[in-house]
C-alpha atoms as a PDB file:
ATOM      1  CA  UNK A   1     -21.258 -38.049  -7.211  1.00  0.00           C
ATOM      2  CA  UNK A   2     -19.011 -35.135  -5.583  1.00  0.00           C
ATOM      3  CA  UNK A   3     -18.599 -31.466  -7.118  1.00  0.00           C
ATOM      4  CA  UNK A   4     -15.135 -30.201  -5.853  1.00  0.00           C
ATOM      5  CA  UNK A   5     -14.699 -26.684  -5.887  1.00  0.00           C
ATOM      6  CA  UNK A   6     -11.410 -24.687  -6.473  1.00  0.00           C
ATOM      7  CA  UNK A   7      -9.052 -24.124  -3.579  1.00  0.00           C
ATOM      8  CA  UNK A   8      -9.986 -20.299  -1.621  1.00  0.00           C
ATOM      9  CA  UNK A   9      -7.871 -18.992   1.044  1.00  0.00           C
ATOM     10  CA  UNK A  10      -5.951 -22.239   1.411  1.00  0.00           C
ATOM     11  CA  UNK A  11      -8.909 -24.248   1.738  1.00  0.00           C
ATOM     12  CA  UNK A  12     -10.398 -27.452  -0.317  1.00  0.00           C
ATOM     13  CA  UNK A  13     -14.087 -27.891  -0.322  1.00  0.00           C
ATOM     14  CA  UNK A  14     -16.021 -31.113  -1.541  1.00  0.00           C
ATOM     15  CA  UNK A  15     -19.634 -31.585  -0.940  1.00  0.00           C
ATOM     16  CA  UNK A  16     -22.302 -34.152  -2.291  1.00  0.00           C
ATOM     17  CA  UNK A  17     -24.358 -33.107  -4.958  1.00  0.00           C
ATOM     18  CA  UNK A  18     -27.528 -32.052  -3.207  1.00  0.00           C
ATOM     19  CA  UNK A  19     -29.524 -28.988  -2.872  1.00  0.00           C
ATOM     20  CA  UNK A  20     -28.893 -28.251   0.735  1.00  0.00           C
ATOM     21  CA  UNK A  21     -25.290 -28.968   0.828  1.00  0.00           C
ATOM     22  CA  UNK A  22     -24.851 -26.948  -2.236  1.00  0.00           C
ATOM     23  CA  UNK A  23     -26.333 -23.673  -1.063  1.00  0.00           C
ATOM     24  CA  UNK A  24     -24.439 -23.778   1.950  1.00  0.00           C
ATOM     25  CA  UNK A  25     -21.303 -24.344   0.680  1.00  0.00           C
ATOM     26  CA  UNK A  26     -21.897 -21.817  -1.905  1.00  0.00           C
ATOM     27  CA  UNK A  27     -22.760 -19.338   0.592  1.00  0.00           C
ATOM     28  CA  UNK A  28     -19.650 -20.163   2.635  1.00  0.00           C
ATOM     29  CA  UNK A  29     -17.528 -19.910  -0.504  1.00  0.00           C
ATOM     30  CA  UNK A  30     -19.487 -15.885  -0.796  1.00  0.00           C
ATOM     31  CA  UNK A  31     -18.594 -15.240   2.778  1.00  0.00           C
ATOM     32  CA  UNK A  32     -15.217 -16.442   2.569  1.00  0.00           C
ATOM     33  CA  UNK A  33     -14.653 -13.842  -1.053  1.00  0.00           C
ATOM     34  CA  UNK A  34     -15.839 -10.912   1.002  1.00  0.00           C
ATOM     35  CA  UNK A  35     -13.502 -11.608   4.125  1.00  0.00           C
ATOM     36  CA  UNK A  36     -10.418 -11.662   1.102  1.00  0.00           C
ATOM     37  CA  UNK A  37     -11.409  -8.416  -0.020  1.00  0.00           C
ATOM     38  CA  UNK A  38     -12.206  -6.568   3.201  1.00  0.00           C
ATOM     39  CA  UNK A  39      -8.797  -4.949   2.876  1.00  0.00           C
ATOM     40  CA  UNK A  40      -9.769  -3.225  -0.220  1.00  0.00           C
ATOM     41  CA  UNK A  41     -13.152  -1.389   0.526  1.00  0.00           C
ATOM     42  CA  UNK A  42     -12.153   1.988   0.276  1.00  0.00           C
ATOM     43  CA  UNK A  43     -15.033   4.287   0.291  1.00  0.00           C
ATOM     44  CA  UNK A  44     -15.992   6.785  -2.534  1.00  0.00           C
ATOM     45  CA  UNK A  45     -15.227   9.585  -0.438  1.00  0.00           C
ATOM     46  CA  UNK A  46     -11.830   8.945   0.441  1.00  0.00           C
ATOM     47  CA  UNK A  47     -11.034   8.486  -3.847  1.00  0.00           C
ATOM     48  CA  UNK A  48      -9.990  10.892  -6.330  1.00  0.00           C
ATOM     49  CA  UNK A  49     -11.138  10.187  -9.574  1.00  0.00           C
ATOM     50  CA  UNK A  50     -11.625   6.363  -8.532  1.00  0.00           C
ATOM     51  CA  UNK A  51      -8.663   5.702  -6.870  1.00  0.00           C
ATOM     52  CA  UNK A  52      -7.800   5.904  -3.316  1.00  0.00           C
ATOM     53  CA  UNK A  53      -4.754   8.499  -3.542  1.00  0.00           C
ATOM     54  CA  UNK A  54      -3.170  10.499  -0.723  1.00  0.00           C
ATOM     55  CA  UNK A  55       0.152  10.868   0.453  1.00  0.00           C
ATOM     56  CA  UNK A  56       3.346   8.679   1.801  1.00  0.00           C
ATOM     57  CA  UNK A  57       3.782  10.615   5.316  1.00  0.00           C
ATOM     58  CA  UNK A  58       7.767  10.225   4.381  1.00  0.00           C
ATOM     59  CA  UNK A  59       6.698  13.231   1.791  1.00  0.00           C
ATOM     60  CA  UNK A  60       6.757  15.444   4.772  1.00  0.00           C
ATOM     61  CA  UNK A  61       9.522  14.138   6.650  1.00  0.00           C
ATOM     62  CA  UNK A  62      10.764  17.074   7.526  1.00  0.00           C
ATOM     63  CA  UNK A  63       7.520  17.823   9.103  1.00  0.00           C
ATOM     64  CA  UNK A  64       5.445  16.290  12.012  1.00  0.00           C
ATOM     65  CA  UNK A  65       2.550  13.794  11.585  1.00  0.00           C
ATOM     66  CA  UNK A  66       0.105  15.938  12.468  1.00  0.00           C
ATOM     67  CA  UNK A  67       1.787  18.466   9.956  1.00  0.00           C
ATOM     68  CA  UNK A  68       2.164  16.141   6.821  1.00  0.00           C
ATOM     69  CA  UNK A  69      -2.152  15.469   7.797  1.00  0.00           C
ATOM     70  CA  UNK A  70      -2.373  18.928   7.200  1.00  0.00           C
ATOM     71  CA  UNK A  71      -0.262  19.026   3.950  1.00  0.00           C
ATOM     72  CA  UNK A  72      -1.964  15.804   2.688  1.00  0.00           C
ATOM     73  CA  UNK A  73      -5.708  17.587   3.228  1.00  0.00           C
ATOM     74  CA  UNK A  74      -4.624  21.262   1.421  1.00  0.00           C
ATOM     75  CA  UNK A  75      -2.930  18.877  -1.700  1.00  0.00           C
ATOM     76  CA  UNK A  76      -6.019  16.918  -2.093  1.00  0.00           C
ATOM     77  CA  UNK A  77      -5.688  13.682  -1.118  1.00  0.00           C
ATOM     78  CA  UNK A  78      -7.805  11.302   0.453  1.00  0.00           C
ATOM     79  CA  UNK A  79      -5.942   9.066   2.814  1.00  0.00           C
ATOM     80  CA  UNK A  80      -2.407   8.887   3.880  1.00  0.00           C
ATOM     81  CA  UNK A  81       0.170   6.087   4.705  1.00  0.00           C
ATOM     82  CA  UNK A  82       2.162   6.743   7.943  1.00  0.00           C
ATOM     83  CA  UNK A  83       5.684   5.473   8.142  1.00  0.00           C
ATOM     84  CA  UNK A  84       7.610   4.635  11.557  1.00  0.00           C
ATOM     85  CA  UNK A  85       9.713   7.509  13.656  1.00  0.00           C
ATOM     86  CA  UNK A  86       7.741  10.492  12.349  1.00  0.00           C
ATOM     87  CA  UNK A  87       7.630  13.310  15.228  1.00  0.00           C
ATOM     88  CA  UNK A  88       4.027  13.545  16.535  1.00  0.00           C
ATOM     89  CA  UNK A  89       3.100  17.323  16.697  1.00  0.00           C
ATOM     90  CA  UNK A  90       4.799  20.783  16.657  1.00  0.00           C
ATOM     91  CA  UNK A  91       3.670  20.465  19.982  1.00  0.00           C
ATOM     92  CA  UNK A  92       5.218  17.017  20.967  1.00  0.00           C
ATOM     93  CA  UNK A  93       8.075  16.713  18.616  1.00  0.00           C
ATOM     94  CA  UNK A  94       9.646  14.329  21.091  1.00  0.00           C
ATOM     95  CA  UNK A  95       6.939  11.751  20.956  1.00  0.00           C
ATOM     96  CA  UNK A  96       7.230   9.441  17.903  1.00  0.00           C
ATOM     97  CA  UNK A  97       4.333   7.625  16.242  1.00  0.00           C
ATOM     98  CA  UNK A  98       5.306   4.079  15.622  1.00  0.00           C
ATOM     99  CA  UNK A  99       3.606   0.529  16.394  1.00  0.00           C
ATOM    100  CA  UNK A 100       4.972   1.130  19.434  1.00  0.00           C
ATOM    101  CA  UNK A 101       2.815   4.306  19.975  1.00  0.00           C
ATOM    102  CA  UNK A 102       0.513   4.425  23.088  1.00  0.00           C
ATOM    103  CA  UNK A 103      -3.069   4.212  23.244  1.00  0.00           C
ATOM    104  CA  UNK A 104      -3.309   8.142  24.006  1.00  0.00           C
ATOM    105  CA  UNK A 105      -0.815   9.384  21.148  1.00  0.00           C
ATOM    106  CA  UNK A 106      -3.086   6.809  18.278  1.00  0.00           C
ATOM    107  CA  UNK A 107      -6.449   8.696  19.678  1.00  0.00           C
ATOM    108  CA  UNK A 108      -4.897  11.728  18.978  1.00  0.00           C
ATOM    109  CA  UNK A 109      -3.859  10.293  15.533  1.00  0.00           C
ATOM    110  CA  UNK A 110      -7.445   9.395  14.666  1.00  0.00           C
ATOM    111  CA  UNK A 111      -8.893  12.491  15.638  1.00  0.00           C
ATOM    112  CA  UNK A 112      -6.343  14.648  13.785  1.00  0.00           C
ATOM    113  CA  UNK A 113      -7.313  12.439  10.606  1.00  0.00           C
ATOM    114  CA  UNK A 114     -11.160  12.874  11.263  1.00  0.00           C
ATOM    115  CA  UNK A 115     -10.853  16.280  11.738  1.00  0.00           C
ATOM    116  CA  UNK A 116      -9.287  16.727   8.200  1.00  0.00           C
ATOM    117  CA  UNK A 117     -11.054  14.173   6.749  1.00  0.00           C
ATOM    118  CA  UNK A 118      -8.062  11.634   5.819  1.00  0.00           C
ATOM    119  CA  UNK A 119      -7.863   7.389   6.015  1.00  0.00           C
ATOM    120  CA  UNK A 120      -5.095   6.050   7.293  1.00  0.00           C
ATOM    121  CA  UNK A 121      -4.679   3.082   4.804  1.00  0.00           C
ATOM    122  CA  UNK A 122      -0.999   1.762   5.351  1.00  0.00           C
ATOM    123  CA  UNK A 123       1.922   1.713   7.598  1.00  0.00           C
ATOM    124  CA  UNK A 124       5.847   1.325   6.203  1.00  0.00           C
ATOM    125  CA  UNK A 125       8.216   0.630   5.324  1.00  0.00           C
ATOM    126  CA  UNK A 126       8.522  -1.049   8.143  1.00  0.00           C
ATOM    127  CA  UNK A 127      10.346  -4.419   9.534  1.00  0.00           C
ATOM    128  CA  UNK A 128       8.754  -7.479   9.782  1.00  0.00           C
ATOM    129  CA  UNK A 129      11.288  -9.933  11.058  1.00  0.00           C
ATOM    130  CA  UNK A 130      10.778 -13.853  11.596  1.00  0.00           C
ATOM    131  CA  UNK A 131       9.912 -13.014  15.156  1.00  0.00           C
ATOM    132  CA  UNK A 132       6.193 -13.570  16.316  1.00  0.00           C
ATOM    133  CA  UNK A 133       6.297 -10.856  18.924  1.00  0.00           C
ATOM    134  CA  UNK A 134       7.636  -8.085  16.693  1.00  0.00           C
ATOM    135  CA  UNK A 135       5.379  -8.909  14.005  1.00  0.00           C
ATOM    136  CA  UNK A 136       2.270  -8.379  16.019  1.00  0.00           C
ATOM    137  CA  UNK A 137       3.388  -5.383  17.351  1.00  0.00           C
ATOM    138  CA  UNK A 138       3.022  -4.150  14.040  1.00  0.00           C
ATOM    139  CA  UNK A 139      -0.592  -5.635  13.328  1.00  0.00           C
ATOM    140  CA  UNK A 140      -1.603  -4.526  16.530  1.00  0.00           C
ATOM    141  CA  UNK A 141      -1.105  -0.839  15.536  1.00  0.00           C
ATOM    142  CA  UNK A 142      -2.615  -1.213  12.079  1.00  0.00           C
ATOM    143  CA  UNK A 143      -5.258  -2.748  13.493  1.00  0.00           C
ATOM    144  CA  UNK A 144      -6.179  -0.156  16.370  1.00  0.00           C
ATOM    145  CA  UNK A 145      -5.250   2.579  13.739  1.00  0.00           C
ATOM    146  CA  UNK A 146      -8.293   1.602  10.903  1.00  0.00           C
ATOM    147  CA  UNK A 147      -5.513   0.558   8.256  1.00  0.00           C
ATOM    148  CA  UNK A 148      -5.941  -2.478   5.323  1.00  0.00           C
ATOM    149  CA  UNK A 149      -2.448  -2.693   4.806  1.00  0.00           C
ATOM    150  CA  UNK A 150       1.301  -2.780   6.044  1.00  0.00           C
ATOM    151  CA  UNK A 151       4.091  -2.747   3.441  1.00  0.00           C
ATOM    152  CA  UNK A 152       7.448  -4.304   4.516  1.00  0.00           C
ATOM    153  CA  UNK A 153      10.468  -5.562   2.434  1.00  0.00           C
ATOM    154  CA  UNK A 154      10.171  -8.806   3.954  1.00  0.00           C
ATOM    155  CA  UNK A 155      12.461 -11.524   3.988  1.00  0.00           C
ATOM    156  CA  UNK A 156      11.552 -14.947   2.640  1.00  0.00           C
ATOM    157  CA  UNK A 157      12.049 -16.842   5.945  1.00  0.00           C
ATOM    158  CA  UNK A 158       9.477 -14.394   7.321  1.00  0.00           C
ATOM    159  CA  UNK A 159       6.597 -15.487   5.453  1.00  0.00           C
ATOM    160  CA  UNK A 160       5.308 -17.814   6.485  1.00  0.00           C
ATOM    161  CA  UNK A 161       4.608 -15.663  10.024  1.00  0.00           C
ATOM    162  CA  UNK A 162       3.470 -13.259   7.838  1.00  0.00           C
ATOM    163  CA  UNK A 163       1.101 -15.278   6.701  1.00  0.00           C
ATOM    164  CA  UNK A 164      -0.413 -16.314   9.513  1.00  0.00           C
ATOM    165  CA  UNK A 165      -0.661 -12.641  10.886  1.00  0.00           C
ATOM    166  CA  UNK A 166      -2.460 -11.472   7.756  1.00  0.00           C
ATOM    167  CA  UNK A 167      -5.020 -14.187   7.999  1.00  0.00           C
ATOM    168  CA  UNK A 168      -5.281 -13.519  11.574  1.00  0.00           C
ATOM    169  CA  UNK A 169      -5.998 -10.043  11.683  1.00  0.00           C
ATOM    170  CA  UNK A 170      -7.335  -9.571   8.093  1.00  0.00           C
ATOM    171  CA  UNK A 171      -4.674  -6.973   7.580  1.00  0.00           C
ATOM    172  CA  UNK A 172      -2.742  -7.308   3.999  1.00  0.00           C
ATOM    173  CA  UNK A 173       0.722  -6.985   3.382  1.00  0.00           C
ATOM    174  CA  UNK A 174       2.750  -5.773   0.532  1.00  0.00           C
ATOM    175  CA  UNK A 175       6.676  -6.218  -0.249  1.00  0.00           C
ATOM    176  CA  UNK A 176       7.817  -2.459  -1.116  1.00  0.00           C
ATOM    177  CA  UNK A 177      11.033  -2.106  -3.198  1.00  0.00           C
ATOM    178  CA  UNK A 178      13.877  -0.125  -3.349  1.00  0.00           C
ATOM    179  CA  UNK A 179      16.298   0.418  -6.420  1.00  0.00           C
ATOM    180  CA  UNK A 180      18.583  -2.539  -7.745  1.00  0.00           C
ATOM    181  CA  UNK A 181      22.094  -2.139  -5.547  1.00  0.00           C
ATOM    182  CA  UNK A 182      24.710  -2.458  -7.937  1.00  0.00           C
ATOM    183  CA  UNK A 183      27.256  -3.442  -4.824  1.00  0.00           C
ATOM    184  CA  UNK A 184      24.857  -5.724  -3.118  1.00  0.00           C
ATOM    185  CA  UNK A 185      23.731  -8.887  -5.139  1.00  0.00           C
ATOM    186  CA  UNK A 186      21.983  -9.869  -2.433  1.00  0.00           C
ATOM    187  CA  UNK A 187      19.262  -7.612  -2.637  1.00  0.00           C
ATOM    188  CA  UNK A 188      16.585  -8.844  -4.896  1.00  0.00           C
ATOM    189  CA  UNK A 189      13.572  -7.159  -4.050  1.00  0.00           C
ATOM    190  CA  UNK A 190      14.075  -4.630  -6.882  1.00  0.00           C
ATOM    191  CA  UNK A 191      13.179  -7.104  -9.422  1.00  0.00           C
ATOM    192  CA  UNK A 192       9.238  -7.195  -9.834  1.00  0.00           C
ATOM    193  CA  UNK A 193       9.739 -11.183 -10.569  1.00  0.00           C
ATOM    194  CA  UNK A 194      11.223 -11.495  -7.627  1.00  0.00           C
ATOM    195  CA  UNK A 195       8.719 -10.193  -5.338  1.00  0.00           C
ATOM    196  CA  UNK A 196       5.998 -12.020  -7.322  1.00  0.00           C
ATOM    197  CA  UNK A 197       8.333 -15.179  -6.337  1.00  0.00           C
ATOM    198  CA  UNK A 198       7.693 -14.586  -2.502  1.00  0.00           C
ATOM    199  CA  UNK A 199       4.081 -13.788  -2.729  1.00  0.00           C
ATOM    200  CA  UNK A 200       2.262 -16.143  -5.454  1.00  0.00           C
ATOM    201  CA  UNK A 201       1.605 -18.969  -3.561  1.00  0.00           C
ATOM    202  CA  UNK A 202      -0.042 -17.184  -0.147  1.00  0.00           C
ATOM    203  CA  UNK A 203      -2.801 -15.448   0.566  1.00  0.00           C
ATOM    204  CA  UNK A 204      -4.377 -13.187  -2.165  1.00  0.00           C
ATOM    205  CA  UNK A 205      -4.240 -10.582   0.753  1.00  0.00           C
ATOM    206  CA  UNK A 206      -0.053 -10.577   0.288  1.00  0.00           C
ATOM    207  CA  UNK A 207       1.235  -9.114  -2.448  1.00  0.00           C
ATOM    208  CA  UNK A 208       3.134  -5.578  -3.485  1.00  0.00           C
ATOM    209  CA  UNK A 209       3.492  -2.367  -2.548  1.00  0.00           C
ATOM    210  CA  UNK A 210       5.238  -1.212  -5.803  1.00  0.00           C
ATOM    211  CA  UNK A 211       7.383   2.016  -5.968  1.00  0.00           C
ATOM    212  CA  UNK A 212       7.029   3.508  -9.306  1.00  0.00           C
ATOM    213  CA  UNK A 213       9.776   5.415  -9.224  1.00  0.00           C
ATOM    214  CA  UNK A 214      12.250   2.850  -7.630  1.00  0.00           C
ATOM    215  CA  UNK A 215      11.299   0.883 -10.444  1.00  0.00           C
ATOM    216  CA  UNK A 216      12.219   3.776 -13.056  1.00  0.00           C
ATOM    217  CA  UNK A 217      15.934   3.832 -11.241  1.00  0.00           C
ATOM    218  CA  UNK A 218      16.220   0.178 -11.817  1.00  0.00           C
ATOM    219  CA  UNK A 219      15.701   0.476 -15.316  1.00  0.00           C
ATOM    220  CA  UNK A 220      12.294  -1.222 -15.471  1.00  0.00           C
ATOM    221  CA  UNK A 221       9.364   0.450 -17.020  1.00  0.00           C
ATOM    222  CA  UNK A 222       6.535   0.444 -14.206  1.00  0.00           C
ATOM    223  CA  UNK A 223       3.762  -0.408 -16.414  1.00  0.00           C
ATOM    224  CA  UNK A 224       6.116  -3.459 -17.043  1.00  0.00           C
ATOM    225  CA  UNK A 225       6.461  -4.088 -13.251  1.00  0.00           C
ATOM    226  CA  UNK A 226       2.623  -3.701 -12.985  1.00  0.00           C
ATOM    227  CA  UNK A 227       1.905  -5.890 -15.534  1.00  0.00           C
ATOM    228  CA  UNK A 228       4.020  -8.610 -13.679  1.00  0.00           C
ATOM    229  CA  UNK A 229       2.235  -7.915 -10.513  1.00  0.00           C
ATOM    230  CA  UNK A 230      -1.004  -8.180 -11.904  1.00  0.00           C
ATOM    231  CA  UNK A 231      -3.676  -9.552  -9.017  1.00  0.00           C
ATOM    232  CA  UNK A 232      -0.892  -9.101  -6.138  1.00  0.00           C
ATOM    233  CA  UNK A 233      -0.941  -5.432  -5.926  1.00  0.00           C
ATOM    234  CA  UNK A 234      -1.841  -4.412  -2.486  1.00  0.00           C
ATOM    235  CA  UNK A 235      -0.746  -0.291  -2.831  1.00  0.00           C
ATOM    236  CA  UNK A 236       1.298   1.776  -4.431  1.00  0.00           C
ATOM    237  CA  UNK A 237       4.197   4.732  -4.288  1.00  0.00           C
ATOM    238  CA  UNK A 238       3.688   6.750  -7.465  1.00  0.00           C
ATOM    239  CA  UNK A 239       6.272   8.717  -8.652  1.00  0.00           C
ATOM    240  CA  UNK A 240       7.226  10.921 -12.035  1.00  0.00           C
ATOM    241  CA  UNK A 241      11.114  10.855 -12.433  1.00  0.00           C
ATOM    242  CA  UNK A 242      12.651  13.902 -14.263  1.00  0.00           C
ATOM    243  CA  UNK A 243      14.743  11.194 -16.138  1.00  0.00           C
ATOM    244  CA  UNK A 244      14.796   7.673 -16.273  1.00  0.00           C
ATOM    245  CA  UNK A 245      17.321   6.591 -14.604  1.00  0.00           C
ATOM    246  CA  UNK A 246      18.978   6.090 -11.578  1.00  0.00           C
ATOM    247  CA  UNK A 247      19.359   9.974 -10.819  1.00  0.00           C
ATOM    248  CA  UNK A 248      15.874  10.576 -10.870  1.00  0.00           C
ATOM    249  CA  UNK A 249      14.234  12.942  -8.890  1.00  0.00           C
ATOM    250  CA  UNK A 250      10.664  13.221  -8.106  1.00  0.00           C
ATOM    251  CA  UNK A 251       8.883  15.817 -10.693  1.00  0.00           C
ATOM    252  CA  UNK A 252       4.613  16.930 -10.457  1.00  0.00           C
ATOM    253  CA  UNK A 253       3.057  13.771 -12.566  1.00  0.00           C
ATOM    254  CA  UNK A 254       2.819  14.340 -16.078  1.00  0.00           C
ATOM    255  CA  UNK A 255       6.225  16.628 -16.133  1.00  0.00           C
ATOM    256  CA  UNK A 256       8.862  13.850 -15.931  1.00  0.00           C
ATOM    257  CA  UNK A 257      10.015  10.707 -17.811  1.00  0.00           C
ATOM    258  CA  UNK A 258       7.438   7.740 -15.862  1.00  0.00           C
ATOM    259  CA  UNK A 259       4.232   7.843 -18.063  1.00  0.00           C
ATOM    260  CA  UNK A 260       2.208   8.314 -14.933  1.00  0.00           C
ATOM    261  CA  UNK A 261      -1.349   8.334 -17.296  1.00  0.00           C
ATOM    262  CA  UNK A 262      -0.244   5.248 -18.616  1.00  0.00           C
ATOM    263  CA  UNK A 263       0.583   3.851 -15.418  1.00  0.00           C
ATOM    264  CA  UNK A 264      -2.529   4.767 -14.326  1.00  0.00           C
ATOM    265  CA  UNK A 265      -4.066   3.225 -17.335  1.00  0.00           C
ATOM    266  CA  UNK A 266      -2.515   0.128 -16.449  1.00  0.00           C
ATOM    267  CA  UNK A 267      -4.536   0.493 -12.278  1.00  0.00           C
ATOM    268  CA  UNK A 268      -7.253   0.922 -14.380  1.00  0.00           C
ATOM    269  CA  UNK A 269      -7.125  -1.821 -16.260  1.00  0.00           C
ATOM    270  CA  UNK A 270      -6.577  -3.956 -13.406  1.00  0.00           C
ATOM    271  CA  UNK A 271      -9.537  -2.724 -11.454  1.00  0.00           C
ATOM    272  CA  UNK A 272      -6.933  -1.600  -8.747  1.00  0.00           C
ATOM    273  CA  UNK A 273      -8.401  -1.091  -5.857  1.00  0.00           C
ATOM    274  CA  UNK A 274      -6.082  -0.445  -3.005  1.00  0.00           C
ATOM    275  CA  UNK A 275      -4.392   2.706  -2.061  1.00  0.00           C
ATOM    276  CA  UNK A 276      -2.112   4.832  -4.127  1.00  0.00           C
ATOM    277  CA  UNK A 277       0.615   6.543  -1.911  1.00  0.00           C
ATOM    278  CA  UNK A 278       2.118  10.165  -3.553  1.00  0.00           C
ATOM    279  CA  UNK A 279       5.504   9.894  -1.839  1.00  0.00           C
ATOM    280  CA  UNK A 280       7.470  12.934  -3.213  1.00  0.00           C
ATOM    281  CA  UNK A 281      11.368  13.091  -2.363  1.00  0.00           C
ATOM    282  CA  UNK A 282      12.604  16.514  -3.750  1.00  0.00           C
ATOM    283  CA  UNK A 283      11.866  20.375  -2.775  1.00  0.00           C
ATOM    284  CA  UNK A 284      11.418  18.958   1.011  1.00  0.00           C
ATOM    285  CA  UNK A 285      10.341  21.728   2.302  1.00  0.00           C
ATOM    286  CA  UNK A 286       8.641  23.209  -0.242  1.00  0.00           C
ATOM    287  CA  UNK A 287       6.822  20.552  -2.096  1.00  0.00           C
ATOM    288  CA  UNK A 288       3.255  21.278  -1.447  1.00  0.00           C
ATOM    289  CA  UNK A 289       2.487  22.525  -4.617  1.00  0.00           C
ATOM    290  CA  UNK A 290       3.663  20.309  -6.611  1.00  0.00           C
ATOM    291  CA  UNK A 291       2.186  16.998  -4.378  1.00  0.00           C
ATOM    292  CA  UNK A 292      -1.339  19.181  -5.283  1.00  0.00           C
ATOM    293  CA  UNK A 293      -0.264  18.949  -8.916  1.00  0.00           C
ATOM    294  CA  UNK A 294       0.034  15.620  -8.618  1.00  0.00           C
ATOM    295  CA  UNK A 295      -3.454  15.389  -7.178  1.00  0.00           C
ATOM    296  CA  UNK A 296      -4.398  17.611 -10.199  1.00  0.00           C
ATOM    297  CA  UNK A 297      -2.626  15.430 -12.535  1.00  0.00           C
ATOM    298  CA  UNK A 298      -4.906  12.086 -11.693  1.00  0.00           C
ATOM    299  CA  UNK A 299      -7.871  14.119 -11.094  1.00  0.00           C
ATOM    300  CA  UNK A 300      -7.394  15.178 -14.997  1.00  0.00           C
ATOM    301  CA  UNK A 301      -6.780  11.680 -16.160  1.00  0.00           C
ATOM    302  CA  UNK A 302      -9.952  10.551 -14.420  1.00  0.00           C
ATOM    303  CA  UNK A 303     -11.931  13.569 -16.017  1.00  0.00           C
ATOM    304  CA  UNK A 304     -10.378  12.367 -19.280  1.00  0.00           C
ATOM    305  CA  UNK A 305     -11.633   9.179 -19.205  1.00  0.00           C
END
């Protein structure tokens, strides 16, 4: 008589129903859980109030890398999501970190972050064409820079080599979305359904990177789009919208239109693990304070609860 076990990480397993066999293949079917959730170990000590939450670098854009480190640290957050083309330093504004970044300029990355105590978690939005050599470019620098994630707005005919790279390098990969382009029918990846479309049958380690607030401009409640996402969400970009609509702009959470405490309700629910990205578009230059109010504002909830 053979036991057949349910299909993990692509993978079929049978074995005949002895002791031996058994235990091993249980123990394989343990090892092979714990390399699918490697990606989503945060520590304790880089959450706030149980979830991993720092900032989008894009908050800062008007600011260096080294500068929206800094910013992150003094608001409160934990880790931080770099995105490509960000200046370096006030000191080497011409020198851009990317996945193209050298060896040197990444060291001086990781010892900015130790020295302030941040993660880096994530890296995006970023391209991720059907094109082997780009891809890995991009792995390559999550992997050298510590990160779980990348988040890309991938195309379908791309995932397959996706696939393979997030299996390879144990890296996970969410599909980010923008607002619904009323000119461009084309574009699809503001539609939660959609993006569960591409990722449902791959690795658990693909999923989303859902944007809150795009969702909001799209006219779709993000507890709705979370609910639909359920089990494939790899991060987040929280956002509070001072109206719902597609002229929102960013507000502190709690102020605007989103239901931010039930959204993170809803993470909760889940047992959400990965990273929560604070990526705050409005008062560019000025917006420290209210990216710590956000900080404040889930700090609360967890307090709360």
């Amino acid at each position: 008589m053979a036991i057949r076990f349910a299909r993990l990480a692509g993978n079929a397993y049978t074995t005949r129903h002895t002791p031996m066999n058994l235990k091993a293949l249980v123990l394989g079917l343990v090892a092979s859980a714990l390399i699918l959730r490697a990606e989503v170990e945060i520590p304790a000590e880089h959450r706030v109030g149980g979830f991993a939450l720092g900032c989008q670098a894009y908050t800062f854009h008007r600011f260096t890398a080294f500068e929206a480190i800094e910013k992150t640290a003094a608001a409160g957050g934990k880790v931080i999501e770099f995105y490509p083309g960000q200046a370096l330093s006030p000191e080497e504004r011409t020198v851009k970190l990317d996945h193209n970044a050298p060896e040197a300029v990444i060291q001086k990355v990781k010892d900015k972050l130790k020295k302030h105590g941040l993660l880096a978690v994530n890296y995006g939005v970023v391209g991720l064409p059907n094109n082997e050599a780009e891809c890995r470019k991009v792995f390559d620098f999550a992997k050298k820079m510590g990160m779980r994630a990348v988040t890309s707005e991938a195309k379908a005919d791309a995932m397959d080599l996706i696939e393979k790279l997030v299996k390879e390098y144990d890296i996970a990969m969410g599909i980010h979305n923008h607002p619904k382009r009323p000119n461009d029918p084309n574009y699809k990846h503001w539609d939660p359904n959609y993006i569960l479309s591409l990722v449902k049958d791959r690795d658990r380690r693909i999923g989303a990177c859902a944007d809150t607030g795009h969702f909001a401009r799209s006219g779709i409640k993000p507890v709705d789009a979370l609910k639909i996402l359920e089990g494939r969400l790899i991060s987040l970009h929280l956002k509070d919208l001072h109206e719902f609509s597609a002229r929102g702009h960013d507000v502190p959470f709690g102020t605007g239109q989103s239901d931010i405490a039930a959204t993170l309700q809803e993470l909760k629910r889940q047992n959400f693990q990965g990273n929560i990205s604070i990526e705050y578009e409005y008062n560019l230059e000025h917006s420290l304070p209210e990216v710590a109010q956000c900080v404040g504002f889930v700090r609360g909830f967890a307090a709360q609860r």
